[in-house]
Protein backbone atom coordinates (compact mmCIF):
# COMPACT_ATOMS: atom_id res chain seq x y z
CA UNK A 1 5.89 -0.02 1.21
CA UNK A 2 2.84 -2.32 0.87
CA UNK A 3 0.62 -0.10 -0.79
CA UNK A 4 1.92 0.52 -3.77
CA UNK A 5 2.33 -3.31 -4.50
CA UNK A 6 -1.13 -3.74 -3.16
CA UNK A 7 -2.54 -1.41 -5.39
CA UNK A 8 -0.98 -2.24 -8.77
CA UNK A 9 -2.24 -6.34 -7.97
CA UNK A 10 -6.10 -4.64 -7.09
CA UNK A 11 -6.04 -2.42 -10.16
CA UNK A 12 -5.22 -5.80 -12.49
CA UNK A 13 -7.94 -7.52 -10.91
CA UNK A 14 -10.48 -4.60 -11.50
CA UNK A 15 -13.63 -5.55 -9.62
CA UNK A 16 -13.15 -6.20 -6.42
CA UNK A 17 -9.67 -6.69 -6.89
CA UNK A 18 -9.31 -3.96 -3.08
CA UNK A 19 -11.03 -6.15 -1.14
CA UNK A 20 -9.47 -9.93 -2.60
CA UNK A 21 -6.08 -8.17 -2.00
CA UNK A 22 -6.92 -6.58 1.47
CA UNK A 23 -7.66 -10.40 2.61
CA UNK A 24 -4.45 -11.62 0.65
CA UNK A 25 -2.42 -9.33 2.30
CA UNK A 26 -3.68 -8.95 5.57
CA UNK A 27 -3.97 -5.08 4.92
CA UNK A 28 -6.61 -2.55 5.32
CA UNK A 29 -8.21 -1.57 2.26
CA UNK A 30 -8.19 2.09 3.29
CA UNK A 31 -4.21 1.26 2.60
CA UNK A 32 -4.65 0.21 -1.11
CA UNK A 33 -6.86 3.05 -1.63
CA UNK A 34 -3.98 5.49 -1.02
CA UNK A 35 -1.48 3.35 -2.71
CA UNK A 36 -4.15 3.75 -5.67
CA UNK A 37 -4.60 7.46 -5.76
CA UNK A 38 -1.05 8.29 -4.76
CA UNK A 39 -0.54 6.10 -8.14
CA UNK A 40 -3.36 8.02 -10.07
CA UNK A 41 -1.30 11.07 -8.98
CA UNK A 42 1.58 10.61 -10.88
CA UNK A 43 3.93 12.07 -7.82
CA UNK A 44 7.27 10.63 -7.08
CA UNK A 45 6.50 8.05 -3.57
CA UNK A 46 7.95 8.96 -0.96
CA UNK A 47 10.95 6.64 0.16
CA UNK A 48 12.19 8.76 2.94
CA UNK A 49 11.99 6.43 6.27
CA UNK A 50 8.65 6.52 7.96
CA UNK A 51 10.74 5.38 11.24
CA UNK A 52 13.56 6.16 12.59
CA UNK A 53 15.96 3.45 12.62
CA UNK A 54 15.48 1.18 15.71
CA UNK A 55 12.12 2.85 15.89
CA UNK A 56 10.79 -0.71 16.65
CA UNK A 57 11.29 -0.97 20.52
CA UNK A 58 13.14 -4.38 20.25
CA UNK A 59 15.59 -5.12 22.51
């Protein structure tokens, strides 16, 4: 749940506040985009798992 983070630290920085964050992060800035307009939405995030649990193939 990156985004969301992300994109509250780019909005405080205003311009280019995606892109210095994107590097910070090591995350695309396609990813604070949506973290952005899902904020500008006002909706409730979604905190269902994106996974399943053990989803990540270790072994």
């Amino acid at each position: 749940m990156k985004a969301p983070y992300a994109a509250v630290e780019a909005l405080k920085l205003e311009h280019g506040g995606i892109s210095f964050i994107s590097r910070l992060l090591g995350c695309d800035p396609k990813t604070i985009s949506r973290g952005i307009a899902e904020l500008e939405s006002g909706e409730q995030p979604n905190t269902a798992r994106q996974r399943k649990k053990g989803a990540d193939g270790k072994l």
